[in-house]
PDB file of N, CA and C in Angstrom:
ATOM      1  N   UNK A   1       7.925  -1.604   4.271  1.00  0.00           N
ATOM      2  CA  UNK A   1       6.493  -1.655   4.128  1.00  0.00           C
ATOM      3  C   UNK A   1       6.195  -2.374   2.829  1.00  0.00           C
ATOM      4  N   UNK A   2       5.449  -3.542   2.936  1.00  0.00           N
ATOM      5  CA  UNK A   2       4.721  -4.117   1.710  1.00  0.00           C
ATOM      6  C   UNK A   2       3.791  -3.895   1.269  1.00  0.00           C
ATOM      7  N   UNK A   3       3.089  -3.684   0.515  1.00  0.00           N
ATOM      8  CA  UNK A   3       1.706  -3.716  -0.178  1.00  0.00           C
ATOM      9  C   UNK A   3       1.403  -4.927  -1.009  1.00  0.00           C
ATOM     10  N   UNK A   4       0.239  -5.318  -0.610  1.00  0.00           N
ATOM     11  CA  UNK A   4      -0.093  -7.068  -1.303  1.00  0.00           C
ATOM     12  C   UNK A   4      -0.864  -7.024  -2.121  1.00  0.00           C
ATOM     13  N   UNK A   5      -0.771  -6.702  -3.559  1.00  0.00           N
ATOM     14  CA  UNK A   5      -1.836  -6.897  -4.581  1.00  0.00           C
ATOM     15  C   UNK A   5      -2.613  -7.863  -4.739  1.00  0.00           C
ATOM     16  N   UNK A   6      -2.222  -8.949  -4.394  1.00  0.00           N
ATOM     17  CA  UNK A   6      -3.137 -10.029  -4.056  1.00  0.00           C
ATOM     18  C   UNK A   6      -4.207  -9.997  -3.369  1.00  0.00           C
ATOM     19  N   UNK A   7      -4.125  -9.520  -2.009  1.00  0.00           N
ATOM     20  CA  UNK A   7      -5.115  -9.214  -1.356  1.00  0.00           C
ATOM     21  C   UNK A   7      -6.121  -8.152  -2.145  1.00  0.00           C
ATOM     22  N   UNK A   8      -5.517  -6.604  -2.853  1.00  0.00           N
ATOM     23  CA  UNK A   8      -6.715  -5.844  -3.249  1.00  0.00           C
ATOM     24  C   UNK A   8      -7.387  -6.756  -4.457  1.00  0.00           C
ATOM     25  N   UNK A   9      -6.588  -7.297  -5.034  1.00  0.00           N
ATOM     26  CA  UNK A   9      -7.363  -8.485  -6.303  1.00  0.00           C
ATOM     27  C   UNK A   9      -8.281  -9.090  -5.863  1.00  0.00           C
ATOM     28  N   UNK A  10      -8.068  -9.985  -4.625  1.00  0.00           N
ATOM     29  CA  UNK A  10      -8.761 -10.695  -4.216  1.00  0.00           C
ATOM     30  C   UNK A  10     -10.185 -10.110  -3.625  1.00  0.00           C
ATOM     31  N   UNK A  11     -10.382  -9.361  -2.719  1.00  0.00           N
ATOM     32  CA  UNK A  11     -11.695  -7.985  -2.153  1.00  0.00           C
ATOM     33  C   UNK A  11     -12.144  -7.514  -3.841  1.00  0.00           C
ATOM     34  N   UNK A  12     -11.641  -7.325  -4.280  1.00  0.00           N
ATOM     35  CA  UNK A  12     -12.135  -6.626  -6.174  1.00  0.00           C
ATOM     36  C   UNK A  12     -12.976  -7.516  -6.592  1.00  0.00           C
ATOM     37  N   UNK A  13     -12.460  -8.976  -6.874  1.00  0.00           N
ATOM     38  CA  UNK A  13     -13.011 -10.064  -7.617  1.00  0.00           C
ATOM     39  C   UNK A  13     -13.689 -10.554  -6.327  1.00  0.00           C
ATOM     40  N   UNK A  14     -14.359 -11.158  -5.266  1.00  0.00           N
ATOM     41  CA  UNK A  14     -15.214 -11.157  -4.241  1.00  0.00           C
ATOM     42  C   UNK A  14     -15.968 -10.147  -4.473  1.00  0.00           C
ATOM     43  N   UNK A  15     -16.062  -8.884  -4.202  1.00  0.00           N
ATOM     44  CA  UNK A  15     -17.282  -8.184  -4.221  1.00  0.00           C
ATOM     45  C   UNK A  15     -18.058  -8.173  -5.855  1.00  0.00           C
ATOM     46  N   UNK A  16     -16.978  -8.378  -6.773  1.00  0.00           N
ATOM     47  CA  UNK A  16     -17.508  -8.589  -7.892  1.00  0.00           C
ATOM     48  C   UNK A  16     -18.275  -9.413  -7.632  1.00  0.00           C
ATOM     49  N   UNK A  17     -17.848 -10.743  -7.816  1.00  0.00           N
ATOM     50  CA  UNK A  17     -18.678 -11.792  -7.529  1.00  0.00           C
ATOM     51  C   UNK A  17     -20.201 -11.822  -6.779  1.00  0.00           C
ATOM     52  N   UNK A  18     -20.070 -11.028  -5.427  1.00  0.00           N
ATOM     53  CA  UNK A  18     -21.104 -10.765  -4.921  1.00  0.00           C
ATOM     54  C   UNK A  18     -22.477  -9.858  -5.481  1.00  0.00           C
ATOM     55  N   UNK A  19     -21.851  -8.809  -6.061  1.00  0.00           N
ATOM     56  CA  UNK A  19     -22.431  -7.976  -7.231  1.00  0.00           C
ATOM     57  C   UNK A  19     -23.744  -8.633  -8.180  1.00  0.00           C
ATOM     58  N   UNK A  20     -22.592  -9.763  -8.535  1.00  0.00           N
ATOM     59  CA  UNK A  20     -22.951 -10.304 -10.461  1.00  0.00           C
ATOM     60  C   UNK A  20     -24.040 -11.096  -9.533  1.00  0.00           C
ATOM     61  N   UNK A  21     -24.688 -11.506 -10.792  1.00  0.00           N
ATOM     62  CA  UNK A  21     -25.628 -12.543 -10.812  1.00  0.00           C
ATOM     63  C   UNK A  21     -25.472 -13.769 -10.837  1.00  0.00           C
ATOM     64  N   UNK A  22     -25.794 -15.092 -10.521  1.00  0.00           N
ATOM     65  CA  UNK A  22     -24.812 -16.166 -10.495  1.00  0.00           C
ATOM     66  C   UNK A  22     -25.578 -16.700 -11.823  1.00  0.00           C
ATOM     67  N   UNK A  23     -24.235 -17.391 -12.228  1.00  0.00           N
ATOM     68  CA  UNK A  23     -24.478 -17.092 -14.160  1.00  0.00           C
ATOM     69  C   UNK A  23     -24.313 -19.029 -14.124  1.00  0.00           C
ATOM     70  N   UNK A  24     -24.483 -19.538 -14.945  1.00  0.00           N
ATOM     71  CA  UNK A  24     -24.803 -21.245 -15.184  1.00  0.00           C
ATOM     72  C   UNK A  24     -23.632 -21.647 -14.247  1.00  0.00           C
ATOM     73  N   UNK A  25     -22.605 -21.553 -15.061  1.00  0.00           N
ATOM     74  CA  UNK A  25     -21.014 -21.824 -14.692  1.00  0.00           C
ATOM     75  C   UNK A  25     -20.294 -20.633 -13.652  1.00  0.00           C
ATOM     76  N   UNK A  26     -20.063 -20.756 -12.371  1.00  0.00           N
ATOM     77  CA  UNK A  26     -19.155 -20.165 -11.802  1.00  0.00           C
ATOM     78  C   UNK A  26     -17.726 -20.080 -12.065  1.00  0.00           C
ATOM     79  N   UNK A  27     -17.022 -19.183 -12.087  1.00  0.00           N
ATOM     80  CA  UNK A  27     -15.668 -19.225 -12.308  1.00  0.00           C
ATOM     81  C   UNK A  27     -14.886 -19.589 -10.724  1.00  0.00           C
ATOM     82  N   UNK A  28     -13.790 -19.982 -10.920  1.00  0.00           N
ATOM     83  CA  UNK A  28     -13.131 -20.862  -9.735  1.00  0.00           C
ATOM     84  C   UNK A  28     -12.432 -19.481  -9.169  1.00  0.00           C
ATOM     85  N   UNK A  29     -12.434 -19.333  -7.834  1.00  0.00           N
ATOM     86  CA  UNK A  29     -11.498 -18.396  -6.919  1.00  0.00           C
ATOM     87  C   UNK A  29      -9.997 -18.145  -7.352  1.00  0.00           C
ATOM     88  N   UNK A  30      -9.232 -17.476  -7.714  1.00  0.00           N
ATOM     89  CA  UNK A  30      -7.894 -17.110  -7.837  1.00  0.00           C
ATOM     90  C   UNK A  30      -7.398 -17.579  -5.927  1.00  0.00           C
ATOM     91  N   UNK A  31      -6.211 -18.694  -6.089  1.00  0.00           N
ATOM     92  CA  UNK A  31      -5.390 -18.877  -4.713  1.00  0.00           C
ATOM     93  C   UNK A  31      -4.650 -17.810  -4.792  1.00  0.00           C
ATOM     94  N   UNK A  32      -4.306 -17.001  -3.341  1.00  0.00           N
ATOM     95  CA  UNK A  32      -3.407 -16.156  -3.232  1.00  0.00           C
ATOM     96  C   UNK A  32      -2.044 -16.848  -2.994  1.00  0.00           C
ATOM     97  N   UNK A  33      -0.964 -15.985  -3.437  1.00  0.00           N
ATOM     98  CA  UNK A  33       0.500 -16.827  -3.581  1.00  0.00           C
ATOM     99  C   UNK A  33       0.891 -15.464  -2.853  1.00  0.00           C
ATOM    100  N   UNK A  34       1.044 -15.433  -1.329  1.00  0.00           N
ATOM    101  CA  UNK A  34       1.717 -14.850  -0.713  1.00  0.00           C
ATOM    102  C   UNK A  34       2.785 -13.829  -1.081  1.00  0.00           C
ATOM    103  N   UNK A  35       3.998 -14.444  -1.675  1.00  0.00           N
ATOM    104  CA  UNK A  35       5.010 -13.820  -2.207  1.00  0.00           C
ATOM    105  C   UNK A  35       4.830 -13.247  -3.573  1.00  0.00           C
ATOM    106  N   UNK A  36       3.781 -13.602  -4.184  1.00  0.00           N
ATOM    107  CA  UNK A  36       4.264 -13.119  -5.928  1.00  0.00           C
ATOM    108  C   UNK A  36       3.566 -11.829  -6.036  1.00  0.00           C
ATOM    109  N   UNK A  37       3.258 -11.533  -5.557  1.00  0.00           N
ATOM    110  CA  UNK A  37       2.534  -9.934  -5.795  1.00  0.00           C
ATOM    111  C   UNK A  37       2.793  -8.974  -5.226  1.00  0.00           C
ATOM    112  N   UNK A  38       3.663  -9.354  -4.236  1.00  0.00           N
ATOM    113  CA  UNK A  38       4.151  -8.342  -3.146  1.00  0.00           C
ATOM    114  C   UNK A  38       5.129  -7.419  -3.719  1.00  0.00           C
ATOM    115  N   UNK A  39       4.721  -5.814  -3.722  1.00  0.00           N
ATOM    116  CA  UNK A  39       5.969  -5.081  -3.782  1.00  0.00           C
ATOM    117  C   UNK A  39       6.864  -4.399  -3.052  1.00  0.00           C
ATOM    118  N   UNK A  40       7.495  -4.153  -2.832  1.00  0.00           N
ATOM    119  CA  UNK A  40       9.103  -4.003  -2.066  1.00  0.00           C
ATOM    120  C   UNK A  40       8.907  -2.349  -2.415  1.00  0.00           C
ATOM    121  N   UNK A  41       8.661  -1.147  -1.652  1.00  0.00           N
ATOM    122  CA  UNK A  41       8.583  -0.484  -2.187  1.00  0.00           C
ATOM    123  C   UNK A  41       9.764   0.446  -0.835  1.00  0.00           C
ATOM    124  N   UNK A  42      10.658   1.228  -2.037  1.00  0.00           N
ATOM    125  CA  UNK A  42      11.955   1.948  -1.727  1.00  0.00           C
ATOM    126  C   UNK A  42      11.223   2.988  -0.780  1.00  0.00           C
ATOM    127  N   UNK A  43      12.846   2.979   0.127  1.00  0.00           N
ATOM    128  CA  UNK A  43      12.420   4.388   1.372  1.00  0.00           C
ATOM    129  C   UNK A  43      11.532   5.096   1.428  1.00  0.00           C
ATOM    130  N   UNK A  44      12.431   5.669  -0.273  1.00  0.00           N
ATOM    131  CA  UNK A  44      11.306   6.943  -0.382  1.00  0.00           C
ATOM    132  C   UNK A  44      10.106   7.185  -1.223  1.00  0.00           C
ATOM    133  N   UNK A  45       9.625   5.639  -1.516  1.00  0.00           N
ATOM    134  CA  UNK A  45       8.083   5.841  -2.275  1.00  0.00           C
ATOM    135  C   UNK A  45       7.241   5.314  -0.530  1.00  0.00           C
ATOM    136  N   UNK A  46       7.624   4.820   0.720  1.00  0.00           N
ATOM    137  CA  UNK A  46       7.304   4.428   1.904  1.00  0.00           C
ATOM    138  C   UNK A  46       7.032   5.722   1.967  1.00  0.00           C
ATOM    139  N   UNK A  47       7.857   6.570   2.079  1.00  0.00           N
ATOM    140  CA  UNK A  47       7.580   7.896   2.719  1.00  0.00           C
ATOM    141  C   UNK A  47       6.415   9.202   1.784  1.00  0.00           C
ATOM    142  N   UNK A  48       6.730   9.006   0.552  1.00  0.00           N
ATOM    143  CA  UNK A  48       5.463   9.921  -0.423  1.00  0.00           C
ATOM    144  C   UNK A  48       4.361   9.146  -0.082  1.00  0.00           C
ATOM    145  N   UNK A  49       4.463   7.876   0.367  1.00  0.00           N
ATOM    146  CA  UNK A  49       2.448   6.834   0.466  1.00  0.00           C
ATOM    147  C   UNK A  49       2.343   7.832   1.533  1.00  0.00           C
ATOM    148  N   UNK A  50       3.331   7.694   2.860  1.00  0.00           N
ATOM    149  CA  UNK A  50       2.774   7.914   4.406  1.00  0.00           C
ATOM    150  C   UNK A  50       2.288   9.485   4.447  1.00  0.00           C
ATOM    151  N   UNK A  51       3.447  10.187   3.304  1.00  0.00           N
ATOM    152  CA  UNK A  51       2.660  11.764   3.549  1.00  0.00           C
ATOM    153  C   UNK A  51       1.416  11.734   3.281  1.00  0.00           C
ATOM    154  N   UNK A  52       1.194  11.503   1.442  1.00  0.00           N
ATOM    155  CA  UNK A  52       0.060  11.138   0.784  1.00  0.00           C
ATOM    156  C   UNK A  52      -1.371  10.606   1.641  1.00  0.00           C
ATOM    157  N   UNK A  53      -1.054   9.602   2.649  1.00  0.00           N
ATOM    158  CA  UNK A  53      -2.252   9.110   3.408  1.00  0.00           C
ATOM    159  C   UNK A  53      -2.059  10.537   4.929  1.00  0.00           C
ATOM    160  N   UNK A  54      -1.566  11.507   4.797  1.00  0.00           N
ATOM    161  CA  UNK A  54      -1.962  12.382   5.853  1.00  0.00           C
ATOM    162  C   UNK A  54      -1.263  12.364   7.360  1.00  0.00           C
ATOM    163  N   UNK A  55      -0.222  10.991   6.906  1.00  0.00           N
ATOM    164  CA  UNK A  55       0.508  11.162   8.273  1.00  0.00           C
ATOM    165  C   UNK A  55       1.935  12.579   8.249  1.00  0.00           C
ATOM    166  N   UNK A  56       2.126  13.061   9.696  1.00  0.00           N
ATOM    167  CA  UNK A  56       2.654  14.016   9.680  1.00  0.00           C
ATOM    168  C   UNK A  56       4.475  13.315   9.958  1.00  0.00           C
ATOM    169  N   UNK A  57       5.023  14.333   9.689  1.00  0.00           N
ATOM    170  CA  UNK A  57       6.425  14.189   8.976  1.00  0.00           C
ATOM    171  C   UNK A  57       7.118  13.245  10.310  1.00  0.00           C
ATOM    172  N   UNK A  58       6.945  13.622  11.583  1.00  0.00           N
ATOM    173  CA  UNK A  58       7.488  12.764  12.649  1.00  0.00           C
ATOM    174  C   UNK A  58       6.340  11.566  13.070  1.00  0.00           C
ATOM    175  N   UNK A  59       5.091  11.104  12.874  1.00  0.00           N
ATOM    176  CA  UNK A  59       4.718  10.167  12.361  1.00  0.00           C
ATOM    177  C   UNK A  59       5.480   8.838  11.385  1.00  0.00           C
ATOM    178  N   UNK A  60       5.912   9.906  10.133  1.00  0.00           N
ATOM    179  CA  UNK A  60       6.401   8.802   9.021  1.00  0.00           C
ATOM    180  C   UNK A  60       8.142   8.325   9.741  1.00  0.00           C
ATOM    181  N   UNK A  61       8.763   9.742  10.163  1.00  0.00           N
ATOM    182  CA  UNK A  61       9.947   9.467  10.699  1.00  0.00           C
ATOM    183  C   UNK A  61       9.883   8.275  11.855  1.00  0.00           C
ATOM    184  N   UNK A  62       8.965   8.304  12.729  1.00  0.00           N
ATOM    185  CA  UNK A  62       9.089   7.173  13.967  1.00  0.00           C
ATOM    186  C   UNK A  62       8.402   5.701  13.290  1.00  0.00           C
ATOM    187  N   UNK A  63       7.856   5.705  12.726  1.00  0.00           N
ATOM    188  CA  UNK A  63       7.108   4.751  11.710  1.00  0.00           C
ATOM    189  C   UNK A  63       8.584   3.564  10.919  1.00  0.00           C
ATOM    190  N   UNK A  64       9.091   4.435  10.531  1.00  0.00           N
ATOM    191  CA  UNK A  64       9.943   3.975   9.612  1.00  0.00           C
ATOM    192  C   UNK A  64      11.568   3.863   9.784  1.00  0.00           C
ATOM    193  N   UNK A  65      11.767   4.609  11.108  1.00  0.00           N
ATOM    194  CA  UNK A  65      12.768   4.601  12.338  1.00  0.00           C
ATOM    195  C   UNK A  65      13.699   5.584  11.589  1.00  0.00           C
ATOM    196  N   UNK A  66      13.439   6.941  11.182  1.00  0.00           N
ATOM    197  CA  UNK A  66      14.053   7.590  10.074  1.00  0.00           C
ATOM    198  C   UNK A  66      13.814   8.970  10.962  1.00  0.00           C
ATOM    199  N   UNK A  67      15.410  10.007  10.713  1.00  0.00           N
ATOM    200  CA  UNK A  67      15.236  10.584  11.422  1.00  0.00           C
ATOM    201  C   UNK A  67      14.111  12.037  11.011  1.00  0.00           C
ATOM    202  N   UNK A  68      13.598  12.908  11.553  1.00  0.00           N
ATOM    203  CA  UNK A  68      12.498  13.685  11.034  1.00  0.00           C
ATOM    204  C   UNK A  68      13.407  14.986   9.675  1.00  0.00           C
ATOM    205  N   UNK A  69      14.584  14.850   9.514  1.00  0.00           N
ATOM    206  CA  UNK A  69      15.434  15.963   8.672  1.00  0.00           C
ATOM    207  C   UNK A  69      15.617  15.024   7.143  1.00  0.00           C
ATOM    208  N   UNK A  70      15.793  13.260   7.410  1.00  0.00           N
ATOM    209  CA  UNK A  70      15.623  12.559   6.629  1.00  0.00           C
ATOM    210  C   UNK A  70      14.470  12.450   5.687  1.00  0.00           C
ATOM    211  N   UNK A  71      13.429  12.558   6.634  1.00  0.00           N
ATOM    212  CA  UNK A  71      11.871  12.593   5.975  1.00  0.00           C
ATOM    213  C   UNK A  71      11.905  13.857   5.367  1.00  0.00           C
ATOM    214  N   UNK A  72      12.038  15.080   5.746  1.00  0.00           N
ATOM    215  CA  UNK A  72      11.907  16.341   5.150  1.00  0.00           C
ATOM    216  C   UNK A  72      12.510  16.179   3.943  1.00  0.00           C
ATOM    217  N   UNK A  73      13.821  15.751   3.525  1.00  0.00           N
ATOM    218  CA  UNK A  73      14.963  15.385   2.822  1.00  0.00           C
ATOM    219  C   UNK A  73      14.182  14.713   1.757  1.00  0.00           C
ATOM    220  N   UNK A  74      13.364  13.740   2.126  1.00  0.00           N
ATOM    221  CA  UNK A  74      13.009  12.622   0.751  1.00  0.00           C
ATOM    222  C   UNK A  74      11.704  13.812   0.236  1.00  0.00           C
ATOM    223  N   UNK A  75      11.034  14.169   1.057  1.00  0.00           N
ATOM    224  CA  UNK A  75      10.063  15.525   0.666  1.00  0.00           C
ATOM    225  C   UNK A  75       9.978  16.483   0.221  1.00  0.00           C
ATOM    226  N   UNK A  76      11.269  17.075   0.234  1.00  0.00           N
ATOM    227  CA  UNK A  76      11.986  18.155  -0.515  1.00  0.00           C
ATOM    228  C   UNK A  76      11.361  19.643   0.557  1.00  0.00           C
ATOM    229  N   UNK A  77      11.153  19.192   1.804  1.00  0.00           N
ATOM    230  CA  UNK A  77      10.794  20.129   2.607  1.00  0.00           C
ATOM    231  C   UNK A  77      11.861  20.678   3.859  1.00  0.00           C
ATOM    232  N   UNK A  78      11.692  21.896   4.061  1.00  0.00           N
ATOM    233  CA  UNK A  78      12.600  22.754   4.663  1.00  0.00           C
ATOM    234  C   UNK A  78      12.286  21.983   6.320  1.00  0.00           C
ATOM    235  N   UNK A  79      12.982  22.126   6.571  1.00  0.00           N
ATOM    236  CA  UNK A  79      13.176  21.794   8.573  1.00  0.00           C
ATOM    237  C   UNK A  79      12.429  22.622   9.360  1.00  0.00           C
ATOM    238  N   UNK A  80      11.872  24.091   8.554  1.00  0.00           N
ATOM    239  CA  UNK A  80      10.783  25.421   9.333  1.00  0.00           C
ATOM    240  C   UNK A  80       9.331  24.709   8.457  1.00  0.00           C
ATOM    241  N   UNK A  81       9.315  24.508   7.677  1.00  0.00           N
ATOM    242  CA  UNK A  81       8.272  24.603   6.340  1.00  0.00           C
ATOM    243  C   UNK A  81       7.380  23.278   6.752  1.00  0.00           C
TER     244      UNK A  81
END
């Protein structure tokens, strides 16, 4: 799973823009660079986002092709619990 900072930069500075007042001089758009902002984020920070956003433990497990004792495992949660 990636997350593209570029993109939330980009929606941030746009609605800014839309916001502000248009001032003498406009400032020029930031190009998005696909690759440079992207983070690579490990198993198990994939799996604290997916709990965190409310998905349930065999959700994140079929999501991420991980088995549901694995997910408990990165969660520090019991297999009953």
């Amino acid at each position: 799973m990636s997350t593209s900072i570029s993109s939330l930069f980009l929606a941030a500075v746009s609605s800014a823009n839309t916001a502000a007042t248009a001032g003498p001089a406009a400032r020029p758009q930031p190009t998005a660079n696909a690759g440079a902002d992207t983070v690579q984020l490990s198993e198990a920070q994939q799996v604290y986002q997916l709990y965190n956003q409310g998905q349930r433990v065999s959700q994140i497990a079929s999501s991420l092709s991980l088995t549901e004792a694995a997910v408990n495992g990165y969660l520090n949660l019991s297999a009953t619990g």
